[in-house]
N, C-alpha and C. Protein backbone atom coordinates (compact mmCIF):
# COMPACT_ATOMS: atom_id res chain seq x y z
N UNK A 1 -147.56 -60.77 73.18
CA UNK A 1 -146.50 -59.84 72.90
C UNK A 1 -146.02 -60.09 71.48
N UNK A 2 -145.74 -58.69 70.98
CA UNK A 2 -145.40 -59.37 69.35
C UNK A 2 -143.89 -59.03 68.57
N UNK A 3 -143.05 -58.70 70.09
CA UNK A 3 -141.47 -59.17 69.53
C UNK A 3 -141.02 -57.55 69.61
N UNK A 4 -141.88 -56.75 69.69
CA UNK A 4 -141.33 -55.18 69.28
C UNK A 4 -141.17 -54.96 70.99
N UNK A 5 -140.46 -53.51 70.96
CA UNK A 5 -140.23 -53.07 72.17
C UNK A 5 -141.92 -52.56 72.63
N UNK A 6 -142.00 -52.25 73.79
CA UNK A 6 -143.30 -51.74 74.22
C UNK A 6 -143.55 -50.55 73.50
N UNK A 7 -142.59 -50.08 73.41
CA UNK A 7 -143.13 -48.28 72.88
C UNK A 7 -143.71 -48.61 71.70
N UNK A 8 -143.48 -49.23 70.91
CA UNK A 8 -143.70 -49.48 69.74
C UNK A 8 -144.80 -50.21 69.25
N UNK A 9 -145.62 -50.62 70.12
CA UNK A 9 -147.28 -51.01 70.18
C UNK A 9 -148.03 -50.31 69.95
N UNK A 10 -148.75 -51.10 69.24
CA UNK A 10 -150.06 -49.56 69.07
C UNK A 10 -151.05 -50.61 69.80
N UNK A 11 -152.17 -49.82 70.80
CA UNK A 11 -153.13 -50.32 71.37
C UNK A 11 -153.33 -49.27 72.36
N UNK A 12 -154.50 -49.56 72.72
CA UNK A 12 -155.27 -48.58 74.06
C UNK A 12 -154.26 -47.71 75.04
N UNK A 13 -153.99 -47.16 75.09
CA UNK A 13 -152.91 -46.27 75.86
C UNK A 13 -151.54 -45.78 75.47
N UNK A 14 -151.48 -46.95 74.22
CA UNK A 14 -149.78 -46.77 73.45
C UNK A 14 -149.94 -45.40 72.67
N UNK A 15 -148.41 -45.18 72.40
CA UNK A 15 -148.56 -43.92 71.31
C UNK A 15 -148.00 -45.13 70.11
N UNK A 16 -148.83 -44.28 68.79
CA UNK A 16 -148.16 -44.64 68.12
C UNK A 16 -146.70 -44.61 67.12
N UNK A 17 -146.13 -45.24 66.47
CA UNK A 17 -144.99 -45.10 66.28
C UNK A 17 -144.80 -44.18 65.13
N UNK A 18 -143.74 -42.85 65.41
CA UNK A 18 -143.91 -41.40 64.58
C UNK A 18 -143.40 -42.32 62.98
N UNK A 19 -143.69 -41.73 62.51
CA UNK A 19 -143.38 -41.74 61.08
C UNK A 19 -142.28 -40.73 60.56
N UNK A 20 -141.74 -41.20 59.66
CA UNK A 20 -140.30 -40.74 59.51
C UNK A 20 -140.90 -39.11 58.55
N UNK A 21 -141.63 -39.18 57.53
CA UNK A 21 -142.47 -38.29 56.80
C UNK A 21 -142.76 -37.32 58.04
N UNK A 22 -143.51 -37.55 59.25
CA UNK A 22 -144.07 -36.61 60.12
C UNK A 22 -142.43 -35.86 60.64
N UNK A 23 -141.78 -36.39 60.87
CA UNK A 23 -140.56 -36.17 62.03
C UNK A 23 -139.53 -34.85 61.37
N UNK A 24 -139.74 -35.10 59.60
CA UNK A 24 -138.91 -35.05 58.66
C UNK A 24 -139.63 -33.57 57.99
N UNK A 25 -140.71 -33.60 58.10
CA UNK A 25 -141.55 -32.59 57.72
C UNK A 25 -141.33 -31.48 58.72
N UNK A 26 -142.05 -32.02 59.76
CA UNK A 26 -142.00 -31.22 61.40
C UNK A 26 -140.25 -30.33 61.34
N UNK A 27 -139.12 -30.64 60.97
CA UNK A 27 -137.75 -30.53 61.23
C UNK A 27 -137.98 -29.07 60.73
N UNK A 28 -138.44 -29.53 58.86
CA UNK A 28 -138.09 -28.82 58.04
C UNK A 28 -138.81 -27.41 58.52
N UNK A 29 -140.15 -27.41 58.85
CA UNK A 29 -141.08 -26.37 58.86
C UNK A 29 -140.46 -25.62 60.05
N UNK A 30 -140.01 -26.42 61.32
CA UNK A 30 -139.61 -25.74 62.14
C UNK A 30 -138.30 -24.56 62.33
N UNK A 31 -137.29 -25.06 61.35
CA UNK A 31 -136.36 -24.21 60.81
C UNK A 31 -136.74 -23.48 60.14
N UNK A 32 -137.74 -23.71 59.10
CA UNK A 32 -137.80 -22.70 58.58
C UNK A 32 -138.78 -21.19 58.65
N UNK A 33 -139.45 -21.68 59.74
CA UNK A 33 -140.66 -20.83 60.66
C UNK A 33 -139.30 -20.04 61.59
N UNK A 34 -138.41 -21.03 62.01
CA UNK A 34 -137.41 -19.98 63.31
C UNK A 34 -136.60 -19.15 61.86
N UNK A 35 -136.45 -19.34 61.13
CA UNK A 35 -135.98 -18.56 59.72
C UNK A 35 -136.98 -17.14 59.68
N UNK A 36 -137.91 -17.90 59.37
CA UNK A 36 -138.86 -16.80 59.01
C UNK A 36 -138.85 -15.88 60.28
N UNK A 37 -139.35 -16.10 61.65
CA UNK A 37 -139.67 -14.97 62.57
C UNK A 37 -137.92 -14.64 62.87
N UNK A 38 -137.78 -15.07 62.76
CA UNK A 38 -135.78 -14.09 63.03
C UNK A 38 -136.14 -12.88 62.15
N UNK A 39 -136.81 -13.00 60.75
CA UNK A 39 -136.31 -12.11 59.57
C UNK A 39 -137.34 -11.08 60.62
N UNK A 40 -138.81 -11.50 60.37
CA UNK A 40 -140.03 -10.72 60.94
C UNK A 40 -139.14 -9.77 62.23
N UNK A 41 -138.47 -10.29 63.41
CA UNK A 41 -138.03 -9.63 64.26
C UNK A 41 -136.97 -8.17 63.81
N UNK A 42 -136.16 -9.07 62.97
CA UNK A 42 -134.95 -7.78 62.34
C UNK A 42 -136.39 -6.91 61.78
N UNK A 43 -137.18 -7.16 61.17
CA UNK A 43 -137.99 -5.77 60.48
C UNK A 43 -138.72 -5.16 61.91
N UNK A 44 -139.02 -5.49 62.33
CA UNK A 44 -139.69 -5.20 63.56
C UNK A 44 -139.36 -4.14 64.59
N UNK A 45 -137.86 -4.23 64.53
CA UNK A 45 -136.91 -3.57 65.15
C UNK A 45 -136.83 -1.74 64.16
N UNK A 46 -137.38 -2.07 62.90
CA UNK A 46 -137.63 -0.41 61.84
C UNK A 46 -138.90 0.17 62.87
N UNK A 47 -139.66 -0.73 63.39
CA UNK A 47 -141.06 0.12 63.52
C UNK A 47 -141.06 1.21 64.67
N UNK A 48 -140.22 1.02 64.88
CA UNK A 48 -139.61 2.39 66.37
C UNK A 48 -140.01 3.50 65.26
N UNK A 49 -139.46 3.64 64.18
CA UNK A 49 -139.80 5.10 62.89
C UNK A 49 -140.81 4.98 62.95
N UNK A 50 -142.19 4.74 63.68
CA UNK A 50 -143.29 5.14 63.42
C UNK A 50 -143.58 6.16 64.09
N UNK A 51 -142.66 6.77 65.40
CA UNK A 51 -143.25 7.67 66.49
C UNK A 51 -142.69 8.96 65.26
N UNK A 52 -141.70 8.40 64.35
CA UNK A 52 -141.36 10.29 63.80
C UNK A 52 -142.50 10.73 63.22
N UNK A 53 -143.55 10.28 63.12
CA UNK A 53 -144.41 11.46 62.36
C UNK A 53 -145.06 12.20 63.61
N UNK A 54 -144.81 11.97 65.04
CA UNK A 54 -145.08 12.65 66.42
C UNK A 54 -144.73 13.50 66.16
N UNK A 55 -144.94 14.51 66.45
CA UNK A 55 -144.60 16.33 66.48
C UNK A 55 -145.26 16.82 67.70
N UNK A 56 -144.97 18.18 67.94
CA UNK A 56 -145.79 19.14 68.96
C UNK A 56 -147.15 18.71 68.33
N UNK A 57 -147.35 18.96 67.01
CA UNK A 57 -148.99 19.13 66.99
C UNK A 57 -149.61 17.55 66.87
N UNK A 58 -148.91 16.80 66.89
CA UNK A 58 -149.71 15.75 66.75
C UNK A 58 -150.60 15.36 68.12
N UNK A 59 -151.31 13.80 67.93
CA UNK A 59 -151.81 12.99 69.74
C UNK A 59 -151.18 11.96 69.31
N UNK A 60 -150.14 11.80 69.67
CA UNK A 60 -149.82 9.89 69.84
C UNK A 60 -149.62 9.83 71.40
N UNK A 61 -150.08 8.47 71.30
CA UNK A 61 -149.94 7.86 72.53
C UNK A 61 -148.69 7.35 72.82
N UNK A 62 -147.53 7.76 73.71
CA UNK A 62 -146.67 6.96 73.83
C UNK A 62 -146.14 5.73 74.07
N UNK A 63 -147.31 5.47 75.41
CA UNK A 63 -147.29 4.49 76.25
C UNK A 63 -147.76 3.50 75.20
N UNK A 64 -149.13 3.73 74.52
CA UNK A 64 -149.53 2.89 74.08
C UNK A 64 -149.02 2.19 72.39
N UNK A 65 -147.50 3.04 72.18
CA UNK A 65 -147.00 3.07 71.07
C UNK A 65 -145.94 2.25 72.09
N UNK A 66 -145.83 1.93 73.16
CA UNK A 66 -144.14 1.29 73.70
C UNK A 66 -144.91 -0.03 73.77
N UNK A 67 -146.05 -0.20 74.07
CA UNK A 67 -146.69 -1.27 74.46
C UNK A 67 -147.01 -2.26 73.01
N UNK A 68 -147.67 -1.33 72.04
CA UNK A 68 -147.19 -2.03 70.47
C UNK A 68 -145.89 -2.49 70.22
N UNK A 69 -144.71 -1.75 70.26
CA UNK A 69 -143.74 -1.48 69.99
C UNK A 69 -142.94 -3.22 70.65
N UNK A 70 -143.43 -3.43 71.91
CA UNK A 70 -142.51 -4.48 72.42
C UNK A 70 -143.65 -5.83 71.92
N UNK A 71 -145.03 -5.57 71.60
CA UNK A 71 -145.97 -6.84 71.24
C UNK A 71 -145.38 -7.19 70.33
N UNK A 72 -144.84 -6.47 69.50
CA UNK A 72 -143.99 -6.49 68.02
C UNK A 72 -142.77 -7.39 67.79
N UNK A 73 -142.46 -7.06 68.73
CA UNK A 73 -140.90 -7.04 68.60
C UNK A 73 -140.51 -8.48 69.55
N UNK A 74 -141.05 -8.55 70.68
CA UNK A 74 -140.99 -9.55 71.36
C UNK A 74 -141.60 -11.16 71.18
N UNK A 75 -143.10 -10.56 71.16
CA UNK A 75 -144.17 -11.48 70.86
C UNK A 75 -143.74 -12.97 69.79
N UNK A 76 -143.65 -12.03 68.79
CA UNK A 76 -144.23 -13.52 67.64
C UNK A 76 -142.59 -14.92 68.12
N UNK A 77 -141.46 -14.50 68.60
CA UNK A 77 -140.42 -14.94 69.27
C UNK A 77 -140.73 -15.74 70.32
N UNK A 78 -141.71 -15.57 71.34
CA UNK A 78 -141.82 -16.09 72.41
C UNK A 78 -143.06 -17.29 71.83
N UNK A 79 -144.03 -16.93 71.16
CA UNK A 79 -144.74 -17.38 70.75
C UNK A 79 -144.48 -19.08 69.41
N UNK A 80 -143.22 -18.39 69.06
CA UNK A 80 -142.66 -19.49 68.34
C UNK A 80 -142.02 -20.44 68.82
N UNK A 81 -141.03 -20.06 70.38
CA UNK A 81 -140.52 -20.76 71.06
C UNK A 81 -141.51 -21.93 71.75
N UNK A 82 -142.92 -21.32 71.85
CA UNK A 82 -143.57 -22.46 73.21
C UNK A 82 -143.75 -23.43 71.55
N UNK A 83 -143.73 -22.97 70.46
CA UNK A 83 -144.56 -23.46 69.33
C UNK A 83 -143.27 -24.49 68.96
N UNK A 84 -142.27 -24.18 68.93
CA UNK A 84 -140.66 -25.44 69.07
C UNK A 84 -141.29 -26.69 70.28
N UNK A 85 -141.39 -25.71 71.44
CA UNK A 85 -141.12 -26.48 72.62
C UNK A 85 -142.42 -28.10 72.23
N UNK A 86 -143.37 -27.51 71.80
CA UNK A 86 -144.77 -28.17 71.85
C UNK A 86 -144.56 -29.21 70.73
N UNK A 87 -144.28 -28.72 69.79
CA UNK A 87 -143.62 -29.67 68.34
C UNK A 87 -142.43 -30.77 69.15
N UNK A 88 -141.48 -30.90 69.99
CA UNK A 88 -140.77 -31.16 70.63
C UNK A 88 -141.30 -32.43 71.22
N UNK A 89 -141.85 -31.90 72.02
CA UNK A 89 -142.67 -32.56 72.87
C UNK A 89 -144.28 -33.55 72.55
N UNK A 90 -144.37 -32.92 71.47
CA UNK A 90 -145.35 -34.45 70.38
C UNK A 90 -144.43 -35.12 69.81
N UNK A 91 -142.88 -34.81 69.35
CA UNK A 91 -142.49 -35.50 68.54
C UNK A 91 -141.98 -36.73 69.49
N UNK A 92 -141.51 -36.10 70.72
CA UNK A 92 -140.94 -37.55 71.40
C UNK A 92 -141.92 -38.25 72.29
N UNK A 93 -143.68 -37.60 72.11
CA UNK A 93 -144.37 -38.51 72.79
C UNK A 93 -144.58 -39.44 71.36
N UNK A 94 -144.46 -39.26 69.93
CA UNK A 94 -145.04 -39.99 68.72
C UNK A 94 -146.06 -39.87 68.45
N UNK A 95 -146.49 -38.74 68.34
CA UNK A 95 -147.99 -37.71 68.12
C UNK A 95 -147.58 -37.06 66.57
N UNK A 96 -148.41 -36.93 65.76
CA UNK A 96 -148.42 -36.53 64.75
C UNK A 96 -148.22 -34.99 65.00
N UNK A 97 -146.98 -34.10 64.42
CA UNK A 97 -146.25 -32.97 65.07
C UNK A 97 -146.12 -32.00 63.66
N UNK A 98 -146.68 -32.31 62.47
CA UNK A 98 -145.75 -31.26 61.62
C UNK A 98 -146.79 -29.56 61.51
N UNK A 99 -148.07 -30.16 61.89
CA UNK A 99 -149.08 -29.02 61.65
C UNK A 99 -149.00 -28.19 62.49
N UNK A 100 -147.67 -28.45 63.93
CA UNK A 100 -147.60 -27.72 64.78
C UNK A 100 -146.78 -26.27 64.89
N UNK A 101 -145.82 -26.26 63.71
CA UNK A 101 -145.13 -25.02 63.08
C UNK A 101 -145.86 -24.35 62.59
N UNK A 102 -146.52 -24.81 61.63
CA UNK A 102 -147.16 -24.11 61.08
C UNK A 102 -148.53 -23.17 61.72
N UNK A 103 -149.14 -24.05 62.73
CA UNK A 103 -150.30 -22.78 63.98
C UNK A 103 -149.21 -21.93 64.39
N UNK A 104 -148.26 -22.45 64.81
CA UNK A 104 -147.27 -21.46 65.42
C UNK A 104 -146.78 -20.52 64.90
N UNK A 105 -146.44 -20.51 63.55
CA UNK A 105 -146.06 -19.36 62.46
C UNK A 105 -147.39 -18.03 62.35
N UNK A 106 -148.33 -18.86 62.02
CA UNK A 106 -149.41 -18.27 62.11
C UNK A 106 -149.80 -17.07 63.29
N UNK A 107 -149.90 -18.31 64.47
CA UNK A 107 -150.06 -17.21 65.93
C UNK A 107 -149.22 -16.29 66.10
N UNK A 108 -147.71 -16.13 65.63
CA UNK A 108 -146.88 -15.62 65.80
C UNK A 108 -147.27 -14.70 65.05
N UNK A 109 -147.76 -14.62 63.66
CA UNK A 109 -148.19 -13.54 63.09
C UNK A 109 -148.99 -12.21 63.28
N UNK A 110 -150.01 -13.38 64.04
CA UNK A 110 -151.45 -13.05 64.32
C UNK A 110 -150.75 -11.86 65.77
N UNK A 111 -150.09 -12.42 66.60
CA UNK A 111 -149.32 -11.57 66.91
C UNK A 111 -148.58 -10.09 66.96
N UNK A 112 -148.13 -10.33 66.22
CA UNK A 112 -147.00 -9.18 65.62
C UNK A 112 -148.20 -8.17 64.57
N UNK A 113 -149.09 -8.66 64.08
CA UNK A 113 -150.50 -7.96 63.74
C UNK A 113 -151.12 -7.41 64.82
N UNK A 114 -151.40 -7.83 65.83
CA UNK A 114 -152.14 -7.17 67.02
C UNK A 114 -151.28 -5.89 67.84
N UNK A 115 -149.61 -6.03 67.92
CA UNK A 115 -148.47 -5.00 68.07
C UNK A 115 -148.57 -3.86 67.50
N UNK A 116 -148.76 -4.31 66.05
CA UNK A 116 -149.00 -3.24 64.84
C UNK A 116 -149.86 -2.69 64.96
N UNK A 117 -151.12 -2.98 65.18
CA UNK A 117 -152.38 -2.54 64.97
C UNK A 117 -152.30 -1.22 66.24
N UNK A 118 -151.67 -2.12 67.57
CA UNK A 118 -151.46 -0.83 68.54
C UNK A 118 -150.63 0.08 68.07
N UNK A 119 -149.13 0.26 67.67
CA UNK A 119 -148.76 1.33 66.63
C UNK A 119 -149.61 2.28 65.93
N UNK A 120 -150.47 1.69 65.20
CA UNK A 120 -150.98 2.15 64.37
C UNK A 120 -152.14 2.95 64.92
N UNK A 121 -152.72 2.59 66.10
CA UNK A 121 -153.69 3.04 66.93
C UNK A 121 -153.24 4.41 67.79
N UNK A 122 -151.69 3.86 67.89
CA UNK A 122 -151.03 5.15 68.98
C UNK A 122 -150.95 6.70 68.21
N UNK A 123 -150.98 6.57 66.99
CA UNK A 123 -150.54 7.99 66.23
C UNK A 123 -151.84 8.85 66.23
N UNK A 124 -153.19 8.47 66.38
CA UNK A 124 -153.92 9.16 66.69
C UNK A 124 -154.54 10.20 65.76
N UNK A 125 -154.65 8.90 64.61
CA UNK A 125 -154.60 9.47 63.04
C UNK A 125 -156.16 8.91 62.85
């Protein structure tokens, strides 16, 4: 035994002990990713103005413009949350955690791109 608490071992089954750089990084990115998709959501909430170019003569799809419409709007939010929860949850097992905002920003994107793309699919242009 070498005087430290158990957690704090590194060996075959231990985690190792987080680093203040990882913990400190991870904080920053994560605020500022829940920064970023807050803003993404407020814009998100304009894309309802995509059905006005619908007219009598147009084909949009409605359904498939409500179904964009909430991938949009909802998505990259829920997607950021499991992406908190998961960062969270490496940080207090002492798993290296900061690269985990950042997939999450990403997916969240990748996201709110796939919403759009249905929008963009619904006008029938």
């Amino acid at each position: 035994m070498s005087g430290y608490p158990p957690a704090f071992e590194v060996g075959t089954g231990r985690a190792a002990p987080s680093r203040m750089g990882d913990v400190v990084a991870a904080v920053v990115l994560l605020v500022l990713g829940a920064i970023g998709i807050a803003m993404l959501a407020f814009v998100s909430l304009f894309l309802a103005m995509v059905s006005d170019g619908c007219g009598f003569a147009s084909d949009c799809d409605f359904t498939l413009m409500g179904v964009g419409y909430f991938i949009a709007l909802g998505g990259p939010p829920l997607v950021y949350l499991a992406a908190i929860v998961w960062t969270i949850v490496r940080l207090t097992r002492r798993r290296r955690s900061w690269w985990v905002p950042v997939v999450g920003a990403l997916a969240a994107l990748a996201v709110w791109g796939a919403g759009y793309g249905l929008l963009m699919a619904s006008l029938g242009r």
